[in-house]
C-alpha atoms as a PDB file:
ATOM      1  CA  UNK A   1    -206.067  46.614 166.979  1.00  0.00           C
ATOM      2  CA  UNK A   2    -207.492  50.223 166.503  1.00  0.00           C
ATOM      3  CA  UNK A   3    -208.162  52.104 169.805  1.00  0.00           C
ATOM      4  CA  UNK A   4    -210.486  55.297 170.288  1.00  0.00           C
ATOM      5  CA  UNK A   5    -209.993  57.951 172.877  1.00  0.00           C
ATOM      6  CA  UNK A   6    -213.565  58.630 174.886  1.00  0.00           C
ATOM      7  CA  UNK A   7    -213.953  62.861 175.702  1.00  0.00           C
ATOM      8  CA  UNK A   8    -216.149  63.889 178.491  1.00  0.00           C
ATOM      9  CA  UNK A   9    -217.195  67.543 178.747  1.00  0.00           C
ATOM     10  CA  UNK A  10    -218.212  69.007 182.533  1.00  0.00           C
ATOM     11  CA  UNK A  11    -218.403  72.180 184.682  1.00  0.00           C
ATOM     12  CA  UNK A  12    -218.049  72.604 188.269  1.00  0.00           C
ATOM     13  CA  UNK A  13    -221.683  71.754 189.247  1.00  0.00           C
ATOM     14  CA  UNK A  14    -221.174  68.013 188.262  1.00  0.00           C
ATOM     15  CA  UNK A  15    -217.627  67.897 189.541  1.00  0.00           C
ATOM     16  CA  UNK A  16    -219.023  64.973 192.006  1.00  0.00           C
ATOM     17  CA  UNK A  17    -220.632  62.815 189.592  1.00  0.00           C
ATOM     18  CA  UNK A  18    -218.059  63.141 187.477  1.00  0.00           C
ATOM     19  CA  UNK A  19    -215.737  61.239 189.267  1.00  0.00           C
ATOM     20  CA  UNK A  20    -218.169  58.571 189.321  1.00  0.00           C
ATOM     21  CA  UNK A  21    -218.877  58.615 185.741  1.00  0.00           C
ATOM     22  CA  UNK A  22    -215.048  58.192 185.253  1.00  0.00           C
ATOM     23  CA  UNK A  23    -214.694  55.504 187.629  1.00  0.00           C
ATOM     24  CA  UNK A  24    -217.880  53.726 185.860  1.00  0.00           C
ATOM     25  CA  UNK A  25    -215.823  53.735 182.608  1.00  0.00           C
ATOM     26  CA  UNK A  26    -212.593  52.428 183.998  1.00  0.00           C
ATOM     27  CA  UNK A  27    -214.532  49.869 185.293  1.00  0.00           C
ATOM     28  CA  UNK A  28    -217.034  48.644 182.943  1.00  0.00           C
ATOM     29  CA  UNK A  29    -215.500  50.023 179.373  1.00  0.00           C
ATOM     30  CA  UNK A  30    -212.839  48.066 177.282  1.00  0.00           C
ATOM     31  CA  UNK A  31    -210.880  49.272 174.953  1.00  0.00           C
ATOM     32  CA  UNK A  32    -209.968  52.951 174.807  1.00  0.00           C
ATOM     33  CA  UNK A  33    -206.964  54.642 174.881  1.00  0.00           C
ATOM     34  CA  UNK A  34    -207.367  58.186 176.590  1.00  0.00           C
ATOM     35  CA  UNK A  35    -210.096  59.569 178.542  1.00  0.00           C
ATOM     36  CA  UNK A  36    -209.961  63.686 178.142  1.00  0.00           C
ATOM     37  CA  UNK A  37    -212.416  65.593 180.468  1.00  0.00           C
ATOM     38  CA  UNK A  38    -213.106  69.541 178.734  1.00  0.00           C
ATOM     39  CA  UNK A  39    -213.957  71.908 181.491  1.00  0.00           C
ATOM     40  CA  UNK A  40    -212.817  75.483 182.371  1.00  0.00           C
ATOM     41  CA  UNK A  41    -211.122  74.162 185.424  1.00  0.00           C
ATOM     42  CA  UNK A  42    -209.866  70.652 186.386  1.00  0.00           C
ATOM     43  CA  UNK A  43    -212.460  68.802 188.163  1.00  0.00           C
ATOM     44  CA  UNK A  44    -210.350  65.657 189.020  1.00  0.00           C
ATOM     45  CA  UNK A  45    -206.838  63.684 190.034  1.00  0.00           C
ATOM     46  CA  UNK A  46    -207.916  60.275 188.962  1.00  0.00           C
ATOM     47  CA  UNK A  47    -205.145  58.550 187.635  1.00  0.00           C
ATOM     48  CA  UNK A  48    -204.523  58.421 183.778  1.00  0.00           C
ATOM     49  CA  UNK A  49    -207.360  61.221 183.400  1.00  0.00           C
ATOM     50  CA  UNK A  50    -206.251  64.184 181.097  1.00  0.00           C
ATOM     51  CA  UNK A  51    -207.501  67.839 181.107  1.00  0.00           C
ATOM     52  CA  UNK A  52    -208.265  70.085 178.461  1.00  0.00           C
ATOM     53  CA  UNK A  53    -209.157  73.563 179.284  1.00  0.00           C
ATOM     54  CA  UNK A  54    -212.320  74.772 177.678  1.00  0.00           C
ATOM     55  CA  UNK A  55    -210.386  77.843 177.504  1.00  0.00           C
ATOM     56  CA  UNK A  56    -208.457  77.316 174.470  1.00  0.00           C
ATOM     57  CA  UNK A  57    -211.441  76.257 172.016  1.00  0.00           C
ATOM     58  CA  UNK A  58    -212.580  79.757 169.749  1.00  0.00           C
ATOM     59  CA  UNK A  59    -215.445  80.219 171.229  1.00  0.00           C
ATOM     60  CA  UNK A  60    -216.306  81.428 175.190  1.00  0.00           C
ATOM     61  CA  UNK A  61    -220.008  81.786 176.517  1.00  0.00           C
ATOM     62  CA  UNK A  62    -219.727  85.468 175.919  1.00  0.00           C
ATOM     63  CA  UNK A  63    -219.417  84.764 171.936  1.00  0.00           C
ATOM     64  CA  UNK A  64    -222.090  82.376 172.151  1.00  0.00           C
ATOM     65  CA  UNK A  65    -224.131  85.126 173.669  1.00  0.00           C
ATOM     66  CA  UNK A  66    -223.650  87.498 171.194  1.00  0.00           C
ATOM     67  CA  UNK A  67    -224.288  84.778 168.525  1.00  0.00           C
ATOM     68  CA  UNK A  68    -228.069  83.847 169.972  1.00  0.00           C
ATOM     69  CA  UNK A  69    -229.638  86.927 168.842  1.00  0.00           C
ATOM     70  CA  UNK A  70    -232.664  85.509 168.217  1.00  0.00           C
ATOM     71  CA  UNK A  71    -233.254  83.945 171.471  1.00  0.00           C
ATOM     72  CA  UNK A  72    -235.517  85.747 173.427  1.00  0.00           C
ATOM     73  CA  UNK A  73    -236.033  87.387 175.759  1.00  0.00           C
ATOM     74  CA  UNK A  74    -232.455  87.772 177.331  1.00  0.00           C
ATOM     75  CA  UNK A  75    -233.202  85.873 180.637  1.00  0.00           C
ATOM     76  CA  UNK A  76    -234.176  82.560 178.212  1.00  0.00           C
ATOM     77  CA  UNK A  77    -230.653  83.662 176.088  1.00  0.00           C
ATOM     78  CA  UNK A  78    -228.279  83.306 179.042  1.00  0.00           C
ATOM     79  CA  UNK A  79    -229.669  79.976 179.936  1.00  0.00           C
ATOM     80  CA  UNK A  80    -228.936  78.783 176.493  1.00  0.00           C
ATOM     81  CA  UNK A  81    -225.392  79.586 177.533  1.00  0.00           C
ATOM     82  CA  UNK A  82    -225.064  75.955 177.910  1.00  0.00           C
ATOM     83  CA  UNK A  83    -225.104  75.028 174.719  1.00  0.00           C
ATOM     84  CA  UNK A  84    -221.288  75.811 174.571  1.00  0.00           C
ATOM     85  CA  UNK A  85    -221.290  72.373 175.737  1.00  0.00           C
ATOM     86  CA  UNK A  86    -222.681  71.090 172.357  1.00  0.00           C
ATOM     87  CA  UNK A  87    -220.095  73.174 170.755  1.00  0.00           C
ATOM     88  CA  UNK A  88    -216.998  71.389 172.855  1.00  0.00           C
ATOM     89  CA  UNK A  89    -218.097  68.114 171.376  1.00  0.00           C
ATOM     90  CA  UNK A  90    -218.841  69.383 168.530  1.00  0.00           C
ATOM     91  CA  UNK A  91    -215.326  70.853 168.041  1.00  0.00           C
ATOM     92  CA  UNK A  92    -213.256  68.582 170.160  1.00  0.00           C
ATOM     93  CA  UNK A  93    -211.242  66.950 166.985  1.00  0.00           C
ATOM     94  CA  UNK A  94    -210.661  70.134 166.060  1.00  0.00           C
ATOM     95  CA  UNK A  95    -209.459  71.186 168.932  1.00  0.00           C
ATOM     96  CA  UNK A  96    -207.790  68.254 171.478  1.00  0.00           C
ATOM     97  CA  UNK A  97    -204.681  67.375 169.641  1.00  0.00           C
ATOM     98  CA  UNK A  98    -204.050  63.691 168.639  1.00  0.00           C
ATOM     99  CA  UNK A  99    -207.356  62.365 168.997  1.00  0.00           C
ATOM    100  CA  UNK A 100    -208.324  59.177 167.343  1.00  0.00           C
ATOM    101  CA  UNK A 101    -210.303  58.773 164.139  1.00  0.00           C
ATOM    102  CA  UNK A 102    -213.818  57.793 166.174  1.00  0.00           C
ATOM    103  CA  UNK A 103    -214.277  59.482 169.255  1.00  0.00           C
ATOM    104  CA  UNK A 104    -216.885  58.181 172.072  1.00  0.00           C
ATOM    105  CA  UNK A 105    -218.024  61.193 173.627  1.00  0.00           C
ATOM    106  CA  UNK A 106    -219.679  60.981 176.906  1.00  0.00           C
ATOM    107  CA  UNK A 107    -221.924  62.883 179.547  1.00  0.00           C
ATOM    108  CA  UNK A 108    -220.576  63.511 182.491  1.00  0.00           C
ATOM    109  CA  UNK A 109    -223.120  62.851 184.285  1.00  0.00           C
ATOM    110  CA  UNK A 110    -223.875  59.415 182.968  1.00  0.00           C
ATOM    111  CA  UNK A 111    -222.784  56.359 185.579  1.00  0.00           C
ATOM    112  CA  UNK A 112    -222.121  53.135 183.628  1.00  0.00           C
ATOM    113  CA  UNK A 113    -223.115  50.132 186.163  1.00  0.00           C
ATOM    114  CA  UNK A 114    -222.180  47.143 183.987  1.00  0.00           C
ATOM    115  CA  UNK A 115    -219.978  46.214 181.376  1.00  0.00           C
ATOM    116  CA  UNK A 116    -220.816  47.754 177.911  1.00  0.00           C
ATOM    117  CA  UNK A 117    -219.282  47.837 174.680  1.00  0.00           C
ATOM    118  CA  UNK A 118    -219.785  51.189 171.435  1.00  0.00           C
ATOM    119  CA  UNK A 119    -217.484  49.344 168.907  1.00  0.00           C
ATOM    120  CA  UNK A 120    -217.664  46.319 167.200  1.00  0.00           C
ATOM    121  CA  UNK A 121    -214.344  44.951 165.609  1.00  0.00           C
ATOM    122  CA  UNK A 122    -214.611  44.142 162.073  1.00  0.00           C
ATOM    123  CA  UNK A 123    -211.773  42.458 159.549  1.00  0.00           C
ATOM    124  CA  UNK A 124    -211.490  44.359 156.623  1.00  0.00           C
ATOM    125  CA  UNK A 125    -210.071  41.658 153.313  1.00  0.00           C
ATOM    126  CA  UNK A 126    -208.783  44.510 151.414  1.00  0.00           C
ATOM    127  CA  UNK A 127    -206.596  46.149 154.055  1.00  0.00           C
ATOM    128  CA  UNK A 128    -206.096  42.816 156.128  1.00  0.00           C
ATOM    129  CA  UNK A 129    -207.023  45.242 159.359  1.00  0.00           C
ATOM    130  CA  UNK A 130    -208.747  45.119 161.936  1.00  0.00           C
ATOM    131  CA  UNK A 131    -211.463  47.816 162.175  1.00  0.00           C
ATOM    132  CA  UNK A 132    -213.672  50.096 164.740  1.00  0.00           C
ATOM    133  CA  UNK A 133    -217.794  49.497 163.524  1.00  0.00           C
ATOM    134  CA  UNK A 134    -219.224  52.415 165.915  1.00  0.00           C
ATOM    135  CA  UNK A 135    -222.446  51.240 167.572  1.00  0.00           C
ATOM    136  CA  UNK A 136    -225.364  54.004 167.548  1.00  0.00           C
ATOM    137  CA  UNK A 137    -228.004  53.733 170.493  1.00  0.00           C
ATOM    138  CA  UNK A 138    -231.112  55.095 169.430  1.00  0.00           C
ATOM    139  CA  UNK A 139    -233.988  56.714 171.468  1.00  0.00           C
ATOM    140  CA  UNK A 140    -236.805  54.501 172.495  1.00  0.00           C
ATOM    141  CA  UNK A 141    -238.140  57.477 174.274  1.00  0.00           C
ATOM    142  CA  UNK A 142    -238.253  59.746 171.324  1.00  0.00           C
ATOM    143  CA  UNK A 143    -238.411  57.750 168.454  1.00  0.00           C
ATOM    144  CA  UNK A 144    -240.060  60.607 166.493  1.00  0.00           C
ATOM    145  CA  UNK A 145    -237.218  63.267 167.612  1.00  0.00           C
ATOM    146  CA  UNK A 146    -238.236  66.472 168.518  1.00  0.00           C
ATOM    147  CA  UNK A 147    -239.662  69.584 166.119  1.00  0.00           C
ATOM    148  CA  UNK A 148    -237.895  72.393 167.134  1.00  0.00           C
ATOM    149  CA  UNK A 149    -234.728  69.805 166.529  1.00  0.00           C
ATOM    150  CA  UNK A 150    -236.003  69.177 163.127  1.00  0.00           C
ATOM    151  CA  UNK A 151    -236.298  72.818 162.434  1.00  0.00           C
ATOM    152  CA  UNK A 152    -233.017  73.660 163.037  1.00  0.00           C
ATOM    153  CA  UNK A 153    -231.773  70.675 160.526  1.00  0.00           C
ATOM    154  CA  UNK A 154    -233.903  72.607 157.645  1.00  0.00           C
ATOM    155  CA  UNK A 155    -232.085  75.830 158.609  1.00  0.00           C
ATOM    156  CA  UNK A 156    -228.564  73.974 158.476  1.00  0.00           C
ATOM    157  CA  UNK A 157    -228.769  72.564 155.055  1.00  0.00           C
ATOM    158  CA  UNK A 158    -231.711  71.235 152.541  1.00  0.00           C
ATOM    159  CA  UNK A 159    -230.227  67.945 152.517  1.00  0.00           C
ATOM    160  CA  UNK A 160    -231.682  67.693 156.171  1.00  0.00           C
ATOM    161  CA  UNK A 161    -235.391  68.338 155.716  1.00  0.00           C
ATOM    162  CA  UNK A 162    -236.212  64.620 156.308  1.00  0.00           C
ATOM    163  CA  UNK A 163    -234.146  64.227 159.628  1.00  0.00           C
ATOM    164  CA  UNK A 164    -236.488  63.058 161.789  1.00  0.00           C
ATOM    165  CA  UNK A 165    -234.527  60.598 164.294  1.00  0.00           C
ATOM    166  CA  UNK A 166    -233.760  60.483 167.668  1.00  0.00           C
ATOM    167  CA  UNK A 167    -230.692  58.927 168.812  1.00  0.00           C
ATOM    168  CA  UNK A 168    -230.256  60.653 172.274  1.00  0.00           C
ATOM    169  CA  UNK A 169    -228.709  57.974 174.796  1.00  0.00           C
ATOM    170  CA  UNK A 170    -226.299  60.675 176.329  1.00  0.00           C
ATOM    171  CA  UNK A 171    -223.022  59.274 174.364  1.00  0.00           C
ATOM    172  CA  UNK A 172    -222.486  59.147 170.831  1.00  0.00           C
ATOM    173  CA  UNK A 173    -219.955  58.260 168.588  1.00  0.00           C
ATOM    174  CA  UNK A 174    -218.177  61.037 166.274  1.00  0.00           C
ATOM    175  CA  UNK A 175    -215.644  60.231 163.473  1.00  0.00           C
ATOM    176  CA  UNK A 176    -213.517  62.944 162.175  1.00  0.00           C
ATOM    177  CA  UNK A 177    -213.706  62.142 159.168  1.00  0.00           C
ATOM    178  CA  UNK A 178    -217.446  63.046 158.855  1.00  0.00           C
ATOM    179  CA  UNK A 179    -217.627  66.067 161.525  1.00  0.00           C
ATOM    180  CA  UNK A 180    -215.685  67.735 159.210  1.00  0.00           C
ATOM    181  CA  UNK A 181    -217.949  66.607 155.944  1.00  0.00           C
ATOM    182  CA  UNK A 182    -220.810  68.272 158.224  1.00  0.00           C
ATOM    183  CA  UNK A 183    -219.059  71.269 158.794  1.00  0.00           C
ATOM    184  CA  UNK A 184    -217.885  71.797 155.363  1.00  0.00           C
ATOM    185  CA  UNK A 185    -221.206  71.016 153.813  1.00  0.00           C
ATOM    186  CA  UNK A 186    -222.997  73.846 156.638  1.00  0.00           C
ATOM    187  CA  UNK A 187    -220.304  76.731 156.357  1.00  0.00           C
ATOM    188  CA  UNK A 188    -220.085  76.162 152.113  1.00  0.00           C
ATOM    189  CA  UNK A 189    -223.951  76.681 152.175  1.00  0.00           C
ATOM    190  CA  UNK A 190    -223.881  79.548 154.834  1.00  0.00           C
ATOM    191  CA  UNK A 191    -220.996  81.484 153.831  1.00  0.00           C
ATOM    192  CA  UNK A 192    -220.000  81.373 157.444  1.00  0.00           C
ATOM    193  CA  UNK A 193    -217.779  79.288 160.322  1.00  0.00           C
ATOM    194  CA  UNK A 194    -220.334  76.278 161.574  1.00  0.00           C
ATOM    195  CA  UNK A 195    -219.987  77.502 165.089  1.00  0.00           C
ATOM    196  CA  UNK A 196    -221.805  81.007 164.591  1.00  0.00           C
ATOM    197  CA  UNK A 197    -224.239  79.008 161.936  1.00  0.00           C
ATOM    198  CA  UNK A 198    -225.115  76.653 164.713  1.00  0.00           C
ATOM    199  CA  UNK A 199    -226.209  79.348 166.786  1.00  0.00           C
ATOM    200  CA  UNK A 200    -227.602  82.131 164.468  1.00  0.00           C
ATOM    201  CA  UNK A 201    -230.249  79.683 163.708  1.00  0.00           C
ATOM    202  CA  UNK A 202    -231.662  79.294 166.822  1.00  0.00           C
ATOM    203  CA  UNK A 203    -234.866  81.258 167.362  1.00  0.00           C
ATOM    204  CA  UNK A 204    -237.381  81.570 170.139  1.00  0.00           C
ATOM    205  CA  UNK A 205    -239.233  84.680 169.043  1.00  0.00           C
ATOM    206  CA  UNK A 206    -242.794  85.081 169.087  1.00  0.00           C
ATOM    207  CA  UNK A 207    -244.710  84.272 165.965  1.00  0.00           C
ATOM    208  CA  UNK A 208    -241.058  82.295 164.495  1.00  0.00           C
ATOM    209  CA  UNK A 209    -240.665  78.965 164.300  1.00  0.00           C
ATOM    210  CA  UNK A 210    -238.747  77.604 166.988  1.00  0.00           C
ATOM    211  CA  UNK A 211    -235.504  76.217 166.273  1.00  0.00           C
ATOM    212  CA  UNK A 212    -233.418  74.746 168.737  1.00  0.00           C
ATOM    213  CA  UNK A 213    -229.732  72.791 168.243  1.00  0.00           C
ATOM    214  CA  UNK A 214    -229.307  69.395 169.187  1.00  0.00           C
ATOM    215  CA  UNK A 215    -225.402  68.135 168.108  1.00  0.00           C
ATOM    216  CA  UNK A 216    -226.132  64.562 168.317  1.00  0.00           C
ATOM    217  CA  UNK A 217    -229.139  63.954 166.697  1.00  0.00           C
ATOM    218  CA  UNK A 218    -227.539  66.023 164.016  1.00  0.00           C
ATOM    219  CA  UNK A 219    -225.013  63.450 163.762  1.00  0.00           C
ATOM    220  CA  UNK A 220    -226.678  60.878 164.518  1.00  0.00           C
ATOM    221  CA  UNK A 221    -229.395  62.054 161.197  1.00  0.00           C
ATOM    222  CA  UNK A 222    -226.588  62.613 159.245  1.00  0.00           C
ATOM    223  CA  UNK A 223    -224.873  58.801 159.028  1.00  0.00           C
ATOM    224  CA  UNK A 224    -228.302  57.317 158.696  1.00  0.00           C
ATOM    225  CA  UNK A 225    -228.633  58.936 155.749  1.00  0.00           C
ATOM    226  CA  UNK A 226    -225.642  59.766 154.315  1.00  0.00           C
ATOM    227  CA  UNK A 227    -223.626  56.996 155.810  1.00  0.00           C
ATOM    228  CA  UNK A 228    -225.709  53.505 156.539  1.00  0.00           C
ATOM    229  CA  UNK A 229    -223.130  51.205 155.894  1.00  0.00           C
ATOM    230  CA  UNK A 230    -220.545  52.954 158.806  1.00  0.00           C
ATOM    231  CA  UNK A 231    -222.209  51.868 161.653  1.00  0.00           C
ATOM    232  CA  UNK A 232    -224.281  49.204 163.553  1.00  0.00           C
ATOM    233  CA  UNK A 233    -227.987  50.228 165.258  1.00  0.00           C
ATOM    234  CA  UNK A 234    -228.774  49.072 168.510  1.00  0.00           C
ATOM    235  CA  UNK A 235    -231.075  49.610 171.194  1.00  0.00           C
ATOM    236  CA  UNK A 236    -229.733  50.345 174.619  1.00  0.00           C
ATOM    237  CA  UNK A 237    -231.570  51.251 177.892  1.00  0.00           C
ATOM    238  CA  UNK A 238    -230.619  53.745 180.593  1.00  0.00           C
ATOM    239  CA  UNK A 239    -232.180  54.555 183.667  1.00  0.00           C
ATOM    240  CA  UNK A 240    -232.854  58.892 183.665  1.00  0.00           C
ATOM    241  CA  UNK A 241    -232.873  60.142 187.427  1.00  0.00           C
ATOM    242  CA  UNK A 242    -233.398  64.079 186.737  1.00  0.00           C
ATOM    243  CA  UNK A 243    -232.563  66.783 189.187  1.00  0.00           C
ATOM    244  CA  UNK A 244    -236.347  68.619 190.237  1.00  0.00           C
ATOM    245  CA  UNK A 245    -236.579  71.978 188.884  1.00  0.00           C
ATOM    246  CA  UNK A 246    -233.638  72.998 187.693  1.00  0.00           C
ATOM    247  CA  UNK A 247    -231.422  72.248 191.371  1.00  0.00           C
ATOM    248  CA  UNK A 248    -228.535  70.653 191.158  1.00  0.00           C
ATOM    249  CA  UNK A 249    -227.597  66.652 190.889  1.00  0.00           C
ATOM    250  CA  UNK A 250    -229.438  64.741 192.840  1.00  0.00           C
ATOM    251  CA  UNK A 251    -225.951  62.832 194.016  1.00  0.00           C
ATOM    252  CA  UNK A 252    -224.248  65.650 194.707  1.00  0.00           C
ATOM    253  CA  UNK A 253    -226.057  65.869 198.361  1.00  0.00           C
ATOM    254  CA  UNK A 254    -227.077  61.874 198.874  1.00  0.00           C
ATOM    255  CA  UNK A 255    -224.828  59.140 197.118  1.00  0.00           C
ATOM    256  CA  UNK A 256    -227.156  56.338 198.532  1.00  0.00           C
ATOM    257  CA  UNK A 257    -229.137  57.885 195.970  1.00  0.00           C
ATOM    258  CA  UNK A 258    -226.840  55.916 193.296  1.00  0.00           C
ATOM    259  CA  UNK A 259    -226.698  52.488 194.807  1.00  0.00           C
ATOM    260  CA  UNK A 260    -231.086  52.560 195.044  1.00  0.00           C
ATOM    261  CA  UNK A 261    -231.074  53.327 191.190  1.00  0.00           C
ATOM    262  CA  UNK A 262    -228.671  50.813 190.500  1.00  0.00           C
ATOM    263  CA  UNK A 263    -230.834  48.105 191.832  1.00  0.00           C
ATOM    264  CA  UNK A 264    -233.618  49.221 189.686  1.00  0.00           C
ATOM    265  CA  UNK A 265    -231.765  50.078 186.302  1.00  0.00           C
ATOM    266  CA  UNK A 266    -230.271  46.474 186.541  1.00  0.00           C
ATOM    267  CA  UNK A 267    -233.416  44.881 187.143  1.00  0.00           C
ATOM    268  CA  UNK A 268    -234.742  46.695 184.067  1.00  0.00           C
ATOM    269  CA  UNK A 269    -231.383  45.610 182.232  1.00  0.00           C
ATOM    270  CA  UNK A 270    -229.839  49.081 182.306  1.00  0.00           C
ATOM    271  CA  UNK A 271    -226.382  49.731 180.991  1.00  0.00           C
ATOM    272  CA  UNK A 272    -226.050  53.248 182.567  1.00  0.00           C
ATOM    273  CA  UNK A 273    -227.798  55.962 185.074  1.00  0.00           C
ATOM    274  CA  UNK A 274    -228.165  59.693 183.635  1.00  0.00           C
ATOM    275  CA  UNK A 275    -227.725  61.653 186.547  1.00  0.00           C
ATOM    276  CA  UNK A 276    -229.101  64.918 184.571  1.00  0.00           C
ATOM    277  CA  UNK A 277    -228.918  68.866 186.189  1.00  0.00           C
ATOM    278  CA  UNK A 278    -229.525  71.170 183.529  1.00  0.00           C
ATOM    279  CA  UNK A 279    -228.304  74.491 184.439  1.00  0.00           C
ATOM    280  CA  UNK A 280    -225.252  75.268 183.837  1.00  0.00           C
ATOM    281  CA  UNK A 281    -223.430  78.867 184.891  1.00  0.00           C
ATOM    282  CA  UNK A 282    -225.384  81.681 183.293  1.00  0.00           C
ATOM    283  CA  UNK A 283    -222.541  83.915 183.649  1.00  0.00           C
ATOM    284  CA  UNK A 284    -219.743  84.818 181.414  1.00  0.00           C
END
C-alpha cells in the first residue's frame, strides 16, 4: 500500500512545541513513512525523526531580502523574512531527497489531540493498485480567502485571476507531480526561477496594490481548478490559541496551557490545536 512521508518546517523559537507536535503525530497519525523536520539547526532526538538543514536549500533569508524589494519600508521587509518558511515547503521535493509522490506538510506548531486521517485509499481497476486520494481541509474561517492573497495569484499567472479560496488549516497536502506543473507554468510566464517570482511580486508600497504570498492557498486554488478529480474536500476544525502581540508560544512558558485547550477543542470536536507565534528571526 502507498505510503507518504509528512515534512515539518521549524526554527528555534518553537523548538518546544515542536516536540509536541511530533509526538501528536506519532500518536494520532497512521500511515506515513518518514517524518523530516527543516530547520537551520536540529531541534530534536525523538526517535525515528530525521533532519534536514535549511542550509542546503538555494535560497537563505539574506536572498529573500534582497528579493522583497518592494516591501516597504525596510523594518516591515525583515519581518517578511519569514516567508522563507513558505519557500521550504514550497521547495522541499526539490530539495529532501527520496521523498514520496504526496507529501503532508505540517506546522510545527500544530498539536494533533485525536486520531486523524489526510488520505483516503482508493483501488484503481486499471493498475490493480492501491492508491493515496489526498484530503484538502478547507477554511471555514475564511471562506472568501484573503485580497492581498488573491493579488498575488493575478501577478503569478492569468490562469489565477479567479482564485478566490481559502484552504488554510495549517497542513496541506503537496504532490510532486503538480508543484512542479506550478512552477513550470510561473517561471515559463516570468522568464525567471519561481523562488525570486514568488517574492518580486510582493508589494507593500504606498498607492500599489498589496500583494502578499500565501503557498498553500496557491496550491490549494490550483487543484480546485486545474485538478478536481485528485482529491477529496472536507471540512476539519482546529482550535487557534495565538501568541499576544507578536511574543513567543504561549506553551513555551506554561504547558498546562495545552491540556486546558484540549478539553475545549475536543468538546468542539477539534482534530488539532495551532499553537501560532509569528515572528520568526529577523536577522540574517
Amino acid at each position: 500500500m502507498n505510503q507518504y512521508d509528512i515534512v515539518i518546517t521549524s526554527c528555534k523559537k518553537d523548538q518546544k512545541v515542536l516536540q509536541l507536535c511530533i509526538n501528536s503525530i506519532k500518536k494520532y497519525i497512521n500511515g506515513y513513512r518518514r517524518i523530516i523536520v527543516v530547520s537551520n539547526e536540529n531541534l530534536t532526538d525523538i526517535e525515528n525523526v530525521e533532519w534536514f538543514d535549511e542550509k542546503k536549500y538555494p535560497f537563505s533569508k539574506k536572498d529573500l531580502y534582497d528579493q522583497m524589494y518592494n516591501v516597504v519600508p525596510d523594518s516591515l521587509r525583515r519581518k517578511r523574512l519569514g516567508y522563507i518558511n513558505q519557500l521550504l515547503k514550497l521547495y522541499a521535493h526539490y530539495i529532501i531527497p527520496d521523498l514520496t509522490e504526496n507529501i503532508l506538510i505540517i506546522d510545527s506548531d500544530v498539536i494533533f489531540i485525536k486520531e486523524s486521517s489526510f488520505f483516503d485509499y482508493n483501488y484503481n481497476q486499471t493498475t490493480k493498485n492501491n492508491e493515496l486520494i489526498p484530503k484538502y481541509g478547507y477554511n471555514y474561517m475564511y471562506p472568501n480567502g484573503w485580497d492581498f492573497y488573491q493579488n498575488h495569484f493575478k501577478k503569478l499567472h492569468p490562469t489565477f485571476n479567479d482564485f478566490n479560496k481559502s484552504g488554510i488549516c495549517h497542513h496541506i497536502i503537496y504532490n510532486k507531480h503538480i508543484i512542479n506543473e506550478i512552477f513550470n507554468l510561473i517561471e515559463k510566464h516570468h522568464n525567471q526561477t519561481f523562488w525570486k517570482i514568488y517574492l518580486n511580486l510582493m508589494d507593500t508600497r504606498p498607492n500599489e496594490i498589496h500583494s502578499e504570498p500565501a503557498n498553500c492557498e496557491l496550491y490549494f486554488n490550483y487543484i480546485s481548478k486545474f485538478h478536481k478529480d485528485k482529491f477529496i474536500l472536507r471540512l476539519i476544525k482546529w482550535l487557534e490559541s495565538p501568541a499576544v502581540g507578536g511574543q513567543n508560544n504561549r506553551i513555551n512558558s506554561d504547558e498546562s496551557i495545552f491540556q486546558t485547550q484540549k478539553e475545549k477543542a475536543l468538546k468542539e470536536n477539534c482534530n488539532y490545536i495551532a499553537f501560532h507565534s509569528y515572528d520568526r528571526d529577523e536577522t540574517f
